[in-house]
N, C-alpha and C. Protein backbone atom coordinates (compact mmCIF):
# COMPACT_ATOMS: atom_id res chain seq x y z
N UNK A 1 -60.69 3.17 -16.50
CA UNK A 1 -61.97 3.48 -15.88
C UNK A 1 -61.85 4.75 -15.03
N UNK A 2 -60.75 4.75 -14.03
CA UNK A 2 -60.63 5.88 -13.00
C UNK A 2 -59.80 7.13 -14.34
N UNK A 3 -59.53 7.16 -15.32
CA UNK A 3 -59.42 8.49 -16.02
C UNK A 3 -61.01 8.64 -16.94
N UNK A 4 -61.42 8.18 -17.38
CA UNK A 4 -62.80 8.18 -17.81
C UNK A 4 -63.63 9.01 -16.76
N UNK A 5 -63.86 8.17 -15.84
CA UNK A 5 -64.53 9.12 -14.27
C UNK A 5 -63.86 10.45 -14.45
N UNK A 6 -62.84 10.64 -14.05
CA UNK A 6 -62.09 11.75 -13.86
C UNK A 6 -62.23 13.14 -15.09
N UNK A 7 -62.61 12.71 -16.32
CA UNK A 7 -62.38 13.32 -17.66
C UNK A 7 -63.73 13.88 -17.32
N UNK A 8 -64.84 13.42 -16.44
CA UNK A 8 -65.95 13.29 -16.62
C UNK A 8 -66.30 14.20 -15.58
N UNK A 9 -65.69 13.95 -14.37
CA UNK A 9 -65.59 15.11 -12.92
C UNK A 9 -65.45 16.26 -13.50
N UNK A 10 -63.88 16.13 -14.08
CA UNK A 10 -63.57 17.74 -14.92
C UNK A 10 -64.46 18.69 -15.34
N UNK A 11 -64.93 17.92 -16.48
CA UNK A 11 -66.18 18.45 -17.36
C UNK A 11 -66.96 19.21 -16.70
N UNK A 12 -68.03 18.25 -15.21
CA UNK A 12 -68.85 18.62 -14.54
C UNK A 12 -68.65 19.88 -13.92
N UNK A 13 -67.39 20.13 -13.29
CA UNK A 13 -66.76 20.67 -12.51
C UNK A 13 -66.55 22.15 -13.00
N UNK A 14 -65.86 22.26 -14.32
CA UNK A 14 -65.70 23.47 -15.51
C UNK A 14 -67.00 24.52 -16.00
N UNK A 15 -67.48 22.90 -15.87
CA UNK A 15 -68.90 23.55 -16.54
C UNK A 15 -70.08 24.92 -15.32
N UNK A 16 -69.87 23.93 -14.24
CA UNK A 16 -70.29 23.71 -12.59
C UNK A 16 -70.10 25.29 -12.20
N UNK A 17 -68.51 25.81 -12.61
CA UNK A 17 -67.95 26.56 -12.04
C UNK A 17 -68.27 27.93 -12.81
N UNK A 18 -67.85 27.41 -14.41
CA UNK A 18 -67.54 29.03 -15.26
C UNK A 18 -68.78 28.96 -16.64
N UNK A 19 -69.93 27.87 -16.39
CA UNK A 19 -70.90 27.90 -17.39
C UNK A 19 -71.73 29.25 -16.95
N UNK A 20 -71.97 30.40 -17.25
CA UNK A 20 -72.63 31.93 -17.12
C UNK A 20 -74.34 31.25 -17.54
N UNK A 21 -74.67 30.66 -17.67
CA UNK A 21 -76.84 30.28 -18.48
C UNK A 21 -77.06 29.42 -17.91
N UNK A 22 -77.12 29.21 -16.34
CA UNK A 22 -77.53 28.20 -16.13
C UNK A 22 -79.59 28.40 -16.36
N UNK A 23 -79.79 30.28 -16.07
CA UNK A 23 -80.93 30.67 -16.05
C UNK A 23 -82.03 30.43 -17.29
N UNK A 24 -80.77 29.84 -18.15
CA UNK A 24 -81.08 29.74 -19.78
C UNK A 24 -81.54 28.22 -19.81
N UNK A 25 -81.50 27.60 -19.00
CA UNK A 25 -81.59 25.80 -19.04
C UNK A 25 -82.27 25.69 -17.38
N UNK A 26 -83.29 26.49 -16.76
CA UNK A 26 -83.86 26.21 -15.62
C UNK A 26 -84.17 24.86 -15.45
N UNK A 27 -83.88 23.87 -16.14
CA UNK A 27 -84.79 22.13 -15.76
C UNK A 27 -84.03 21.55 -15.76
N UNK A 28 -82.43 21.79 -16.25
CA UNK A 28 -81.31 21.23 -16.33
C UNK A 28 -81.12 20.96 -15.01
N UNK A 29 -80.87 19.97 -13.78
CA UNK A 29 -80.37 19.93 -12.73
C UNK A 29 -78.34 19.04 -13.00
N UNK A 30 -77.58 20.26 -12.95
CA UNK A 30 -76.57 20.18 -13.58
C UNK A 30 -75.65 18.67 -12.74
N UNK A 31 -75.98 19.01 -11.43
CA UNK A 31 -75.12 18.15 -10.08
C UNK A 31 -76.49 16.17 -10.91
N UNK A 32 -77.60 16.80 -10.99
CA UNK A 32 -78.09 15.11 -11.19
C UNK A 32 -77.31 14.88 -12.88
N UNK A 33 -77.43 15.49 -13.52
CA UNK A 33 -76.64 14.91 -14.73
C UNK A 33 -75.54 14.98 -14.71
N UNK A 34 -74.70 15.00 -13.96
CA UNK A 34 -73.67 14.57 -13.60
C UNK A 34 -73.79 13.05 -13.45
N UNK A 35 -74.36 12.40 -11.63
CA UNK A 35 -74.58 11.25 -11.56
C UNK A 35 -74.77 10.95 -12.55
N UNK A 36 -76.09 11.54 -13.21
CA UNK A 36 -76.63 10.18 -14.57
C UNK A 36 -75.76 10.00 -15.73
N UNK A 37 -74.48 10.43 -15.95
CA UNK A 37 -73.38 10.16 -17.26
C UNK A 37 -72.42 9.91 -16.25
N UNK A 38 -72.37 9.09 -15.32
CA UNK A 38 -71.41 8.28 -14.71
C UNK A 38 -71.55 7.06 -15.24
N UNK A 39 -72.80 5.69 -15.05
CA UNK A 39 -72.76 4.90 -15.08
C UNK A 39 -72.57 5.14 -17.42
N UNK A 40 -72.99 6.11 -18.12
CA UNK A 40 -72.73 6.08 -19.77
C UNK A 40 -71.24 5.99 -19.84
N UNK A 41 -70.32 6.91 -18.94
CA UNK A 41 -69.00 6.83 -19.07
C UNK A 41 -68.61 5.84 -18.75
N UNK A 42 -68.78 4.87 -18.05
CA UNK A 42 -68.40 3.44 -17.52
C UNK A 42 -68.88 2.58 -18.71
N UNK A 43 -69.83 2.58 -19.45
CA UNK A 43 -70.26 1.92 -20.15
C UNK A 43 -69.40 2.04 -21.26
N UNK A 44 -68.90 2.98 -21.58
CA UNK A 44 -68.58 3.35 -23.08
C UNK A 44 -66.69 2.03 -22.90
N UNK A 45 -66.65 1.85 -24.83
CA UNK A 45 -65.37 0.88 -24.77
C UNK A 45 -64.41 1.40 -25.65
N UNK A 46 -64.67 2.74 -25.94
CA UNK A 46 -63.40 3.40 -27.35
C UNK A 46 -63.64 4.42 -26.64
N UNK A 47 -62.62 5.71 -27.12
CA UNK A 47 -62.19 6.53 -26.69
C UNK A 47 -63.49 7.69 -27.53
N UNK A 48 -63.50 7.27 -28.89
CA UNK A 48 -64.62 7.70 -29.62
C UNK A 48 -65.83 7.92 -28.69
N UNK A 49 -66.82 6.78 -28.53
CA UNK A 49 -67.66 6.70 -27.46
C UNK A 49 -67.95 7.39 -26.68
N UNK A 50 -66.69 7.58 -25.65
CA UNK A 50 -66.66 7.99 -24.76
C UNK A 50 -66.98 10.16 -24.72
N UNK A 51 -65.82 10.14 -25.46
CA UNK A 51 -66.18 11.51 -26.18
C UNK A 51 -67.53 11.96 -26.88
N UNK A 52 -68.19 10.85 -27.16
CA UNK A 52 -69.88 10.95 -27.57
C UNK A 52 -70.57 11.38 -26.76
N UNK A 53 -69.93 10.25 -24.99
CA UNK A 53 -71.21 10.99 -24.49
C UNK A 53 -70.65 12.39 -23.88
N UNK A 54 -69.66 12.47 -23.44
CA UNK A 54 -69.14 13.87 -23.05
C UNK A 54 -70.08 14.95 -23.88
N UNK A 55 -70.03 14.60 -25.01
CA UNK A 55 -71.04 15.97 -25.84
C UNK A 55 -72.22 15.92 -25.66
N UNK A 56 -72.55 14.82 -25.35
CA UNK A 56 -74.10 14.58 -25.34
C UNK A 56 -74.72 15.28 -23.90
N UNK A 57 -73.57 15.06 -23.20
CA UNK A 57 -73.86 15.74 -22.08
C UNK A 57 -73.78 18.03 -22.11
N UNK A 58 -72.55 17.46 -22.75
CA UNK A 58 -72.83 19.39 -22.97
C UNK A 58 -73.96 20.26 -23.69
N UNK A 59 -74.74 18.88 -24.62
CA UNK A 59 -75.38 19.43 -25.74
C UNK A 59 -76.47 20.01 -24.65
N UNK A 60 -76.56 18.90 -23.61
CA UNK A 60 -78.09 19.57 -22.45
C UNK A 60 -78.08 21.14 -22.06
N UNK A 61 -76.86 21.79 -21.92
CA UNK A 61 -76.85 23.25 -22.31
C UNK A 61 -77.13 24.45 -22.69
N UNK A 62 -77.65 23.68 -24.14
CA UNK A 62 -78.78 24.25 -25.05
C UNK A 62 -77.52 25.55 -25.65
N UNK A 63 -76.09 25.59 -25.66
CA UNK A 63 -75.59 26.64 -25.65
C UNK A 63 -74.55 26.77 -26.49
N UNK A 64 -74.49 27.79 -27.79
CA UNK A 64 -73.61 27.77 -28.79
C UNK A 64 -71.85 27.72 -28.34
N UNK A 65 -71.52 28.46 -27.53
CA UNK A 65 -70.26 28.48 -26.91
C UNK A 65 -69.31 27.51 -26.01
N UNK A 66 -70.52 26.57 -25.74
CA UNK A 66 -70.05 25.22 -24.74
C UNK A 66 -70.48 23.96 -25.52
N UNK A 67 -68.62 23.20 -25.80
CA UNK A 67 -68.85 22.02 -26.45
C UNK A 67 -67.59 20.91 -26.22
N UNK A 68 -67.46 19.30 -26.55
CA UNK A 68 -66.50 19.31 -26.40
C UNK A 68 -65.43 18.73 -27.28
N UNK A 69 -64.56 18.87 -27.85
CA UNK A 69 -64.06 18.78 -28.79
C UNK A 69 -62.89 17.62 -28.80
N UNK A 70 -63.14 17.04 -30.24
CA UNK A 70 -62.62 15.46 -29.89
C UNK A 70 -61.20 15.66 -29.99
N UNK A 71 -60.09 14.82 -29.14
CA UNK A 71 -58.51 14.96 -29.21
C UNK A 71 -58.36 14.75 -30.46
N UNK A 72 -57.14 14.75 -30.94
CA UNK A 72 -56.22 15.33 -31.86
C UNK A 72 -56.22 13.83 -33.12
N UNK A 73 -56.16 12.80 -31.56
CA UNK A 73 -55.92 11.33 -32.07
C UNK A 73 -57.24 10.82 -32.81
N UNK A 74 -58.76 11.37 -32.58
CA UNK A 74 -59.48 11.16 -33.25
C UNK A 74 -60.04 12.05 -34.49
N UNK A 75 -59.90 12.97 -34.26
CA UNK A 75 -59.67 13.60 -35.43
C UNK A 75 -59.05 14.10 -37.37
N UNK A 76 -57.97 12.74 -36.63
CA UNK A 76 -56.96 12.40 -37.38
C UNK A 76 -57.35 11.63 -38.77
N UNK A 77 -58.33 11.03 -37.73
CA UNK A 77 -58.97 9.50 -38.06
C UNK A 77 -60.24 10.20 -38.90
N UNK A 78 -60.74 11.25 -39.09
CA UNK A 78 -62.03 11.57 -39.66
C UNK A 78 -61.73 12.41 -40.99
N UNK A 79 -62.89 12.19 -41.94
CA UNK A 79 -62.60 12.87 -43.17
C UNK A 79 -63.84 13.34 -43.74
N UNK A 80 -64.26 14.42 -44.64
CA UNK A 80 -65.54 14.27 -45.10
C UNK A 80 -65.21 14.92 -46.54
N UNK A 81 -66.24 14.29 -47.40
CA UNK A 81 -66.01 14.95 -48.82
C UNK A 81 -66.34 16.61 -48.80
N UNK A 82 -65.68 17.16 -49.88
CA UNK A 82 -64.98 18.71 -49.92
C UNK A 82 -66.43 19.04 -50.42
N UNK A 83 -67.21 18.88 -49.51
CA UNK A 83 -68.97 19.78 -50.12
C UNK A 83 -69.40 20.83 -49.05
N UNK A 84 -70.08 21.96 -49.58
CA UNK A 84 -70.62 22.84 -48.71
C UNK A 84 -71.42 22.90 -48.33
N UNK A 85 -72.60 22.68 -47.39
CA UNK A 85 -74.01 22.30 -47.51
C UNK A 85 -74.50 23.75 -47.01
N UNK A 86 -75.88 23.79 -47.46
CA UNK A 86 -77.05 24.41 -46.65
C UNK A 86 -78.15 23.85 -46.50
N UNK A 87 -78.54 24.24 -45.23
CA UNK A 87 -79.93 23.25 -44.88
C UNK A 87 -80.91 25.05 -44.88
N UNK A 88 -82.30 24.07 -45.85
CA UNK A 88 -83.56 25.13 -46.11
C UNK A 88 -84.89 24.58 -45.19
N UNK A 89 -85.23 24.40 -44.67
CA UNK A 89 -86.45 24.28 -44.05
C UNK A 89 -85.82 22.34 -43.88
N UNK A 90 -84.97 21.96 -43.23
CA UNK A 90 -84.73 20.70 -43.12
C UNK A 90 -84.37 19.61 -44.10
N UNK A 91 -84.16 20.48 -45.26
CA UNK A 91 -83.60 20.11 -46.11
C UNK A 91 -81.86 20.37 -46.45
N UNK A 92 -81.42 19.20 -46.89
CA UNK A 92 -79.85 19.55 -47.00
C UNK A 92 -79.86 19.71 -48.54
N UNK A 93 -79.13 20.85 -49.40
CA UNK A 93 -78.36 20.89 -50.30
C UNK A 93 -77.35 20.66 -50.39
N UNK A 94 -76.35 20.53 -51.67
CA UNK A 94 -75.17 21.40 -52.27
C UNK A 94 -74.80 22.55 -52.37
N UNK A 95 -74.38 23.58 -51.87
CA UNK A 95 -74.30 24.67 -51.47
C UNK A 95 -73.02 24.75 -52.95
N UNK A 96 -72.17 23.98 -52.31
CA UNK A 96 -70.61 24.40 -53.30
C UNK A 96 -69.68 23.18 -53.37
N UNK A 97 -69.27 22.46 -54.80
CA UNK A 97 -68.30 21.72 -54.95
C UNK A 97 -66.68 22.07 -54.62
N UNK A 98 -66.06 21.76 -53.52
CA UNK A 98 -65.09 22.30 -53.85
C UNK A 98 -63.78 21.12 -54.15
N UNK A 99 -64.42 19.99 -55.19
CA UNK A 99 -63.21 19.31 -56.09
C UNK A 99 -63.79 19.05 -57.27
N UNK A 100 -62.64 19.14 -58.07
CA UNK A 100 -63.36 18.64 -59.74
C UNK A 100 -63.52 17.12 -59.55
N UNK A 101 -62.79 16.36 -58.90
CA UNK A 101 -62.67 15.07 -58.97
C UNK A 101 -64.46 14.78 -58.65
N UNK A 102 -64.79 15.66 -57.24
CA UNK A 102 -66.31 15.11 -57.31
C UNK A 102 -67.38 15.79 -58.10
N UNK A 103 -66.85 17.01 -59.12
CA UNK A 103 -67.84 17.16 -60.03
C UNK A 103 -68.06 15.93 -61.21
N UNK A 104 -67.29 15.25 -61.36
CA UNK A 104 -66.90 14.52 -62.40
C UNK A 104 -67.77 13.19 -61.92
N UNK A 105 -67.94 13.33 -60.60
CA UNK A 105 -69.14 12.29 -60.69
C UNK A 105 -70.74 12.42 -60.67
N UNK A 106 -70.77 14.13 -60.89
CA UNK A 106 -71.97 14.20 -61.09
C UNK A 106 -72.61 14.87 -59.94
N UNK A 107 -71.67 15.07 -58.68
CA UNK A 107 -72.29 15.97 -57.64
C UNK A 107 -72.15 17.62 -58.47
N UNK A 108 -73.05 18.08 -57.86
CA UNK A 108 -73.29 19.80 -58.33
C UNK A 108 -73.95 20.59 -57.09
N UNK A 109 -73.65 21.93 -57.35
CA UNK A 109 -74.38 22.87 -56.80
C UNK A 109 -76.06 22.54 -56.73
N UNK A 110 -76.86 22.46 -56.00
CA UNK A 110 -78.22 22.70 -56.04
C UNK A 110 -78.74 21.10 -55.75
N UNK A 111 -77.93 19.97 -55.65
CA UNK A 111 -78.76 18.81 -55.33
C UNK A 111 -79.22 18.67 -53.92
N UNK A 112 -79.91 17.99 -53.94
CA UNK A 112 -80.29 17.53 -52.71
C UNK A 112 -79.97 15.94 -51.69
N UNK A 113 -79.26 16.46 -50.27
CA UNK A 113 -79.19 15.24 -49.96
C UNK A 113 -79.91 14.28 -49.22
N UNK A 114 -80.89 13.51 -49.93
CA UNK A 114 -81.84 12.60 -49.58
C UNK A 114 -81.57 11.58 -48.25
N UNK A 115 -80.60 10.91 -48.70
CA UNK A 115 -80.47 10.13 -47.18
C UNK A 115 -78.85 9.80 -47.34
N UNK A 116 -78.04 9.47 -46.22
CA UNK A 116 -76.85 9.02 -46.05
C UNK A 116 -76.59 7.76 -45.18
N UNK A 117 -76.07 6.75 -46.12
CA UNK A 117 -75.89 5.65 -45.53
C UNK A 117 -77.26 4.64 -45.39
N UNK A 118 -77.93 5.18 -46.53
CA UNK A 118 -79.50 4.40 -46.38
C UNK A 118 -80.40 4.73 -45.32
N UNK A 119 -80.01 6.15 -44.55
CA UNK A 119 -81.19 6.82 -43.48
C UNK A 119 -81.26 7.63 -44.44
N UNK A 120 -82.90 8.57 -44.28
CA UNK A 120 -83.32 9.06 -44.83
C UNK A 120 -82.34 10.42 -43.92
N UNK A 121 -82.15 12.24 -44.51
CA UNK A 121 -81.27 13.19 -43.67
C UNK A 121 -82.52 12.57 -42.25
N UNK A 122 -83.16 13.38 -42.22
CA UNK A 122 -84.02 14.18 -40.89
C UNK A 122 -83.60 13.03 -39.88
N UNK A 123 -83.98 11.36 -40.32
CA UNK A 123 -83.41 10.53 -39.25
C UNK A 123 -82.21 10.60 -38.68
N UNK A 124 -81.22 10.53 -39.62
CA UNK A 124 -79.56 10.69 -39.38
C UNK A 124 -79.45 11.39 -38.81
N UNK A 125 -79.58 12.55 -38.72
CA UNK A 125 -79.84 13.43 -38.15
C UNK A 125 -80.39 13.38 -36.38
N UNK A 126 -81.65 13.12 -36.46
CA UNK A 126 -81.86 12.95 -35.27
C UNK A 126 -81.26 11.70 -34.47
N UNK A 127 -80.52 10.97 -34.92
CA UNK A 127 -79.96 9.73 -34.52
C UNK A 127 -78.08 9.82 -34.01
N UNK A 128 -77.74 10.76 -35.16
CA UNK A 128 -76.34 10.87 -35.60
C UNK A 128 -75.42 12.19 -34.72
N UNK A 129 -76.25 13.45 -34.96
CA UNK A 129 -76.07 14.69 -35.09
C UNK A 129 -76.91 15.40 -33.77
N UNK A 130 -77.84 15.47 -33.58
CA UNK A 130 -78.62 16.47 -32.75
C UNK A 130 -78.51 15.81 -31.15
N UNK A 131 -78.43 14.13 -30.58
CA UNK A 131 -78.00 14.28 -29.39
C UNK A 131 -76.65 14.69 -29.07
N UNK A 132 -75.77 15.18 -29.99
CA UNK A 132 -74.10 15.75 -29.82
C UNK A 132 -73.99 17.59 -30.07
N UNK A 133 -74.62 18.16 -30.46
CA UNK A 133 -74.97 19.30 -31.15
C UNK A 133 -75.86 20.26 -30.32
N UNK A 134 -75.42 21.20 -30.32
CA UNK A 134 -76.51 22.45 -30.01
C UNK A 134 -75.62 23.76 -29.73
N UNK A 135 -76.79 24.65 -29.66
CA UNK A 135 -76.52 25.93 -29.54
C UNK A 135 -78.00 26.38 -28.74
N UNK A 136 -77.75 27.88 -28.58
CA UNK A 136 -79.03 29.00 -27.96
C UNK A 136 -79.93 29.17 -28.69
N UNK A 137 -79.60 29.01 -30.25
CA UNK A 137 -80.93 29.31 -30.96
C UNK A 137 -81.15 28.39 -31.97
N UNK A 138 -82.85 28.33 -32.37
CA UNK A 138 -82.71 27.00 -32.73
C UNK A 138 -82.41 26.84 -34.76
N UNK A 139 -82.51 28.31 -35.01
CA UNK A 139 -81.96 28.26 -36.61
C UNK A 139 -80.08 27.79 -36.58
N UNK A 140 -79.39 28.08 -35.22
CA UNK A 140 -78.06 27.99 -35.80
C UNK A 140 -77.83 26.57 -35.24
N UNK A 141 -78.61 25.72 -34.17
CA UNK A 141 -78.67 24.43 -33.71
C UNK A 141 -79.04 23.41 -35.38
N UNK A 142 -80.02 24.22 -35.99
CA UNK A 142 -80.28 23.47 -37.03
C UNK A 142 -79.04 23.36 -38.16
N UNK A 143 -78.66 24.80 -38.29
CA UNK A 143 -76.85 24.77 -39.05
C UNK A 143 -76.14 24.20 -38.67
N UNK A 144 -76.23 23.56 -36.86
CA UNK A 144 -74.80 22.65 -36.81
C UNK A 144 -75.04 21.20 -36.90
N UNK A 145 -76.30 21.28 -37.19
CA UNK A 145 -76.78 19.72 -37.07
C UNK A 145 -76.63 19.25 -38.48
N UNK A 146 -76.95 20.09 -39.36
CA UNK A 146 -77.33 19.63 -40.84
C UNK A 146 -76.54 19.90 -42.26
N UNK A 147 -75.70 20.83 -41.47
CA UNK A 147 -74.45 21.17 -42.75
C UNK A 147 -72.78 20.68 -41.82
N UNK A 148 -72.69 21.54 -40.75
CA UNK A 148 -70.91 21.13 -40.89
C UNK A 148 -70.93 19.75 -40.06
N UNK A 149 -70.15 18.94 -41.14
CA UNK A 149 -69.81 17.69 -40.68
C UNK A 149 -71.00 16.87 -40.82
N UNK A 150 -71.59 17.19 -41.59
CA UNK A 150 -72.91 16.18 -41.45
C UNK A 150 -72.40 15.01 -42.03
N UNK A 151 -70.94 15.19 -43.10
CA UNK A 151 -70.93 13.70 -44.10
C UNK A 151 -69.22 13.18 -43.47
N UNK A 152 -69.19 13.56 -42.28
CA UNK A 152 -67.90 13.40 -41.95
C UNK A 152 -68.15 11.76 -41.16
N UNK A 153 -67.21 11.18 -41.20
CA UNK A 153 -66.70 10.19 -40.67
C UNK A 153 -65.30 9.73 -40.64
N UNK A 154 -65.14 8.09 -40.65
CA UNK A 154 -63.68 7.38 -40.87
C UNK A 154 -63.22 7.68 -42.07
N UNK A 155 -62.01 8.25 -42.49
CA UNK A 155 -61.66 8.91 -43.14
C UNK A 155 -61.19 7.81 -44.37
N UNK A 156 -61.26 6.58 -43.59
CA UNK A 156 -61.46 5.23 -44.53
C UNK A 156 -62.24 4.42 -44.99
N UNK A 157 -63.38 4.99 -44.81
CA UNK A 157 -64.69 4.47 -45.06
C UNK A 157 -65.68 5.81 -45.81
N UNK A 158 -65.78 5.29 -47.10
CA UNK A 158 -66.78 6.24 -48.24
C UNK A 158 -68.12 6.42 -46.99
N UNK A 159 -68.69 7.47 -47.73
CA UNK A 159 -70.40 7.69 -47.46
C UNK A 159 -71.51 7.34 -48.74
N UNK A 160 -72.29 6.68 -48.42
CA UNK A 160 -73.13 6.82 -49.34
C UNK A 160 -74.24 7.48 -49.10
N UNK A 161 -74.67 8.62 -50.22
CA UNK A 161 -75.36 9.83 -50.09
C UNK A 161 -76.23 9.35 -51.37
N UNK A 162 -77.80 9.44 -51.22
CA UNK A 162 -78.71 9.54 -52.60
C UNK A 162 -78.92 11.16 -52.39
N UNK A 163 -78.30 11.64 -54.06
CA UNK A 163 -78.99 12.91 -54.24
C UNK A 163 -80.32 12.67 -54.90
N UNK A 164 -80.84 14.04 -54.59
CA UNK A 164 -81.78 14.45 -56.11
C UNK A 164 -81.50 15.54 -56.82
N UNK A 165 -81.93 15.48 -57.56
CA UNK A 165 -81.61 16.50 -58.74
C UNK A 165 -82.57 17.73 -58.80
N UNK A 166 -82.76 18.74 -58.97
CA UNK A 166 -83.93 19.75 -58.93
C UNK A 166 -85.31 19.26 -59.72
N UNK A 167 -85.13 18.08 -60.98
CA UNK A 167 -86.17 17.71 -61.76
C UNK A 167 -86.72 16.87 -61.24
N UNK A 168 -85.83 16.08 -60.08
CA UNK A 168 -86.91 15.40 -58.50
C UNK A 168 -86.00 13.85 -59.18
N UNK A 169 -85.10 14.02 -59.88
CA UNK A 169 -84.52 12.29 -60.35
C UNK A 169 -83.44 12.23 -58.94
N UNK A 170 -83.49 10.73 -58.67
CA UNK A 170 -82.58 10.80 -57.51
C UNK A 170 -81.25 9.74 -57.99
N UNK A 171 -80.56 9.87 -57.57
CA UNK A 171 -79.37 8.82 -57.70
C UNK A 171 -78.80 8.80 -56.68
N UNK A 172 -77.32 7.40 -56.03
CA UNK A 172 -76.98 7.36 -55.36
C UNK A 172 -75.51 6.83 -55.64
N UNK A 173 -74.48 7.74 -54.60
CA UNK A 173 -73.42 7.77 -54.87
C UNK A 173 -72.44 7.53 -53.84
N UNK A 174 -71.45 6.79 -53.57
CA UNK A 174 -70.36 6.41 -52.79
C UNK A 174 -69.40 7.46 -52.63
N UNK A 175 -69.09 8.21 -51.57
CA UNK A 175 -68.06 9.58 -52.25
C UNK A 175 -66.88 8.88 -51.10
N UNK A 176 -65.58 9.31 -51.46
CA UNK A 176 -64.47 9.12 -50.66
C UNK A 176 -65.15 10.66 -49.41
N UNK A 177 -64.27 9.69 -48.03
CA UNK A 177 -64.20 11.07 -46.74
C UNK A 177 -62.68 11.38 -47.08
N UNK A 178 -62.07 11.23 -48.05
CA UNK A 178 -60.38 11.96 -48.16
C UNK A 178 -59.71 11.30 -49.37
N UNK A 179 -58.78 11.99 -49.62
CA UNK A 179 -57.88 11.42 -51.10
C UNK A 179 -58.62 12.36 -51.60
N UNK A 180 -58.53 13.79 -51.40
CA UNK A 180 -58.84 14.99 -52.89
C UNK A 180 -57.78 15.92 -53.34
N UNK A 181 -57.25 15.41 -53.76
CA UNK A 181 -55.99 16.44 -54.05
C UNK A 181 -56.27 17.45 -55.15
N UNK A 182 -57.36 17.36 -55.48
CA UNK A 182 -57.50 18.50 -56.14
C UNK A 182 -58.94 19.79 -55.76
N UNK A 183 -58.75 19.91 -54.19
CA UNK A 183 -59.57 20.64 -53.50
C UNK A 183 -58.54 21.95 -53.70
């Protein structure tokens, strides 16, 4: 509990001291959101969690350069299939396959990804991705929300993604987050 607090002072403190925009976030009152992700850090019961809300708190920022990045030990633990995305007006594509193993099931360049894990994107998204995420502007806030890492998780646990196809047919597919040895 008292390193949780403490991980959490830090933060405040770093941020407090050497964040340069505070002029960029005028409504942000930095010292009250502090207090108010005391009693979230107390709450939280994995180390995961906890690091959730840490970002959630930096995301209030609004600022591409300030974020916080998960230790080594969770990281370890995460995997996402070898795809490239681009997001077009809130839409996610296939940008680029980069394994044969998942061309062979039928992912390609140009599909679309409809929903993951049985959310439709835009929800997941706003549920998953955008209270952890941000930047200064809101086209590259939308790039970090909707392409890198959007299909990342437990590196032992598949995703299930429904594409569509450009002729509007959709299907749905289980992809491994790791085991590609031929990336």
């Amino acid at each position: 509990e008292d390193d949780k607090i403490a991980g959490l002072s830090r933060l405040w403190m770093e941020v407090k001291i050497n964040f340069p925009n505070f002029a960029q976030v005028p409504d942000l009152d930095w010292d009250k959101t502090f207090v108010d992700y005391i009693p979230k850090v107390r709450a939280t019961t994995s180390t995961e969690e906890y690091y959730r809300v840490l970002q959630a708190m930096v995301a209030l920022l609004h600022d591409g350069h300030s974020s916080v990045f998960l230790p080594k030990e969770l990281t370890q633990r995460q995997g996402t299939p070898p795809l490239r995305l681009e997001v077009i007006d809130h839409r996610v594509f296939v940008a680029a396959v980069e394994s044969p193993s998942l061309e062979s099931l039928g992912v390609s360049r140009g599909l679309e990804i409809v929903s993951i894990d049985g959310t439709p994107v835009a929800a997941f998204v706003a549920r998953e991705r955008a209270p952890y995420v941000s930047s200064n502007s809101p086209q590259h806030t939308e790039v970090l929300q909707y392409t890198y890492g959007l299909l990342t998780g437990d590196r032992q646990q598949p995703v299930t993604v429904r594409l569509r196809r450009p002729t509007g047919a959709d299907f749905t597919l289980r992809l491994n987050r790791s085991g590609y040895a031929d990336v």
